[in-house]
Protein backbone atom coordinates (compact mmCIF):
# COMPACT_ATOMS: atom_id res chain seq x y z
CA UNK A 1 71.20 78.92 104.68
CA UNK A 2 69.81 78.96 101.17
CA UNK A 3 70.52 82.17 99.39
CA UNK A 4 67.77 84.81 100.14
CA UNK A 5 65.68 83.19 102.61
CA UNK A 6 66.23 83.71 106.86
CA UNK A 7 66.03 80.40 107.26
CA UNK A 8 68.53 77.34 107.23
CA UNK A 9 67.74 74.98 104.30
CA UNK A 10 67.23 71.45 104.75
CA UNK A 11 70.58 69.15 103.27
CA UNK A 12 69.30 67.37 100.01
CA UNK A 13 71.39 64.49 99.70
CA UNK A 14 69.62 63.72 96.03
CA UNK A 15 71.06 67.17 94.02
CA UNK A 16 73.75 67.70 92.34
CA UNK A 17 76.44 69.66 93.95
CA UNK A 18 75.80 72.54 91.17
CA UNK A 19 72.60 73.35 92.40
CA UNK A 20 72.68 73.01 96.41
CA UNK A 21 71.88 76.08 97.57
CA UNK A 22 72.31 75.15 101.27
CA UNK A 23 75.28 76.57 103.58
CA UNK A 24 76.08 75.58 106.79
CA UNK A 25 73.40 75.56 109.58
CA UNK A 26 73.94 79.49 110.85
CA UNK A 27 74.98 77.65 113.86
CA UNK A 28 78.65 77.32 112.41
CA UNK A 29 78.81 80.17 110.30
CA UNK A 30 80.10 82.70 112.40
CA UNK A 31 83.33 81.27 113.40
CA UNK A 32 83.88 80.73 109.21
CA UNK A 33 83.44 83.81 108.69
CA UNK A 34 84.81 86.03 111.28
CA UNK A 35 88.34 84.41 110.58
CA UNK A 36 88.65 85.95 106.96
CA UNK A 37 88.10 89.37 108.14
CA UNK A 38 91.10 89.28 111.09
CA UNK A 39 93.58 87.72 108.46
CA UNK A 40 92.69 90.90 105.64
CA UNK A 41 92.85 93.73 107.52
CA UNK A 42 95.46 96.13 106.43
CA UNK A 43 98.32 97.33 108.58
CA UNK A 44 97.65 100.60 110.20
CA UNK A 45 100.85 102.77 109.25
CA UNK A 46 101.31 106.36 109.26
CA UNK A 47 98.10 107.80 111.52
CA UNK A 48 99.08 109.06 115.11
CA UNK A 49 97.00 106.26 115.98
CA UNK A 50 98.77 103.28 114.42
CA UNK A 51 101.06 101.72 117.07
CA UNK A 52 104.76 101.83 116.04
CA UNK A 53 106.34 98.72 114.15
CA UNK A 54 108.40 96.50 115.78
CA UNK A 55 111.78 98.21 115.43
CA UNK A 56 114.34 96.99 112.41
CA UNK A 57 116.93 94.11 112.49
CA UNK A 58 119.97 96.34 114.27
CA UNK A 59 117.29 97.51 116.84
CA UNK A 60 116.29 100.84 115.58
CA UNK A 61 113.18 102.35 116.62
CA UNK A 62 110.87 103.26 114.09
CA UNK A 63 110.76 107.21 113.43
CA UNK A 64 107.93 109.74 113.94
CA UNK A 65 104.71 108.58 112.20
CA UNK A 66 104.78 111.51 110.20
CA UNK A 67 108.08 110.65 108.21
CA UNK A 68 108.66 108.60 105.27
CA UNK A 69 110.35 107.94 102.09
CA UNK A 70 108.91 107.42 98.38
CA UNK A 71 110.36 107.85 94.77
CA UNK A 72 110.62 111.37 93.52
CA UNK A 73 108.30 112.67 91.16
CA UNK A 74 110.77 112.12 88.35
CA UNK A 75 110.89 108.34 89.65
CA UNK A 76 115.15 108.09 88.97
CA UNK A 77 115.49 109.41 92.59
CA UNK A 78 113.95 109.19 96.13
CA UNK A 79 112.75 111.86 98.37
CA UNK A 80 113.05 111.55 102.28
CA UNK A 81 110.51 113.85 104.55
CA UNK A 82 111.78 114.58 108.21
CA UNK A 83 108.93 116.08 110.45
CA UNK A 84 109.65 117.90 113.80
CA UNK A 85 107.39 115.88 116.57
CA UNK A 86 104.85 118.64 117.87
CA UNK A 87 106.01 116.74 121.67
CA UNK A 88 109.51 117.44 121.22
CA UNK A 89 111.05 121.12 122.22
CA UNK A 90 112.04 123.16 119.29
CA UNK A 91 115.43 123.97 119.39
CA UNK A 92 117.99 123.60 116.34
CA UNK A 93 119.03 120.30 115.13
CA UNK A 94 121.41 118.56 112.73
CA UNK A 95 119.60 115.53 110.85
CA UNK A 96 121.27 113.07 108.68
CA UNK A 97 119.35 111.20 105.88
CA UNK A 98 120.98 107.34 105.36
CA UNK A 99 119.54 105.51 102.33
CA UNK A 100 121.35 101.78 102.52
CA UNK A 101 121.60 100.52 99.60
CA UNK A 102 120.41 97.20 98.21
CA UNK A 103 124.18 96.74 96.63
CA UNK A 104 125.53 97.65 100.20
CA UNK A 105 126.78 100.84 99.13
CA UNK A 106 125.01 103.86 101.34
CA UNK A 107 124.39 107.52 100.53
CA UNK A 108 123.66 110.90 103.34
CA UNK A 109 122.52 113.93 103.43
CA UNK A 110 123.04 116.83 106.17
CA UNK A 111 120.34 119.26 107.20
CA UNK A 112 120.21 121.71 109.97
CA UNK A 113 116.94 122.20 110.68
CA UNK A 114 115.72 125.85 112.93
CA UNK A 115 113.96 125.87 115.62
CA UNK A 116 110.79 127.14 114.22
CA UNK A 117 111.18 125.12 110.82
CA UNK A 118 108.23 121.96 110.69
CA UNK A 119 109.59 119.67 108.28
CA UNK A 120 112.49 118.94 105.81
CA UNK A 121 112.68 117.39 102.38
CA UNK A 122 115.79 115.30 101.58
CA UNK A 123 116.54 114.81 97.78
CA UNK A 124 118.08 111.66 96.52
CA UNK A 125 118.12 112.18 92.86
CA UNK A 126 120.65 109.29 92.06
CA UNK A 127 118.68 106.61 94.36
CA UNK A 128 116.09 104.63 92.68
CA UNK A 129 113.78 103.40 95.08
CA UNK A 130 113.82 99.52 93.66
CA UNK A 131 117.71 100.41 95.16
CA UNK A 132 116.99 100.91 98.53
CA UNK A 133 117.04 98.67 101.04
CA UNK A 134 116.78 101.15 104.43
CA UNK A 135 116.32 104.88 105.33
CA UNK A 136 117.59 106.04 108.63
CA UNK A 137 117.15 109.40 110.24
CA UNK A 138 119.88 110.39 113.07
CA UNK A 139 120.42 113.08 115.33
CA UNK A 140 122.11 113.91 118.72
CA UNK A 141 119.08 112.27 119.74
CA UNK A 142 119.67 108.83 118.01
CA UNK A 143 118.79 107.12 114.83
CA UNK A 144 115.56 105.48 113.76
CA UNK A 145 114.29 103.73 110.41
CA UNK A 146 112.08 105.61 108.58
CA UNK A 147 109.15 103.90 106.83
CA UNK A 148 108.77 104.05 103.17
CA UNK A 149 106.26 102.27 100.46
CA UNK A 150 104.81 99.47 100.64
């Protein structure tokens, strides 16, 4: 179609590609353009509505939407956020934060979170996140990966 008008152009065989203003009969152009807009869509992560990721390479599950890892606000260290599913019963638990490292080397942290208490905030001050390579969140329960940037 010629830019700005609701109708196809006819081909001109004569011009100079630099000024053909003709497209594809409108015919064709659908299946041109909706590929594009499948291929750019961005992942959905982090909305109760996203469906989980696959889970990781040793065949953890991924953890609750809600939780999540990013640098610190200093940016030397990362933080790790545990939230308490709304589904699950609340009752006292022990979580352990697992950064692996990039260099192989891992570091955890302990909480014991109450049974009234809605999230937790692990501190990693000496991790940079360009250093890690996985964050895992365990309990009695079992462990899961927890999603972080990017």
């Amino acid at each position: 179609m010629a830019c700005g008008s609701q109708h196809a152009a006819p081909p001109n065989a004569s011009s100079s590609s630099a000024t053909k203003l003709s497209a594809p009969p409108s015919s064709k152009a659908p299946s041109s353009v909706g590929s594009p807009a499948t291929t750019s869509t961005p992942a959905c992560v982090g909305l109760s509505i996203c469906p989980p990721p696959p889970p990781d390479a040793e065949g953890n599950p991924a953890c609750y939407y809600a939780d999540g890892w990013r640098a610190d606000s200093s940016g030397a260290g990362i933080e790790v956020w545990y939230f308490r599913d709304p589904k699950d019963p609340s009752q006292p638990a022990k979580i352990t934060a697992l950064v692996r490292k990039k260099d192989g080397t891992t570091e955890s942290q302990d909480a014991d979170i109450a049974a009234d208490q809605q999230v937790h905030r692990f501190g990693f001050t000496s991790v940079a996140a360009s250093a890690v390579q996985e964050v895992l969140l365990s309990s009695v329960g079992g462990r899961c990966f927890v999603i972080g940037p990017g």
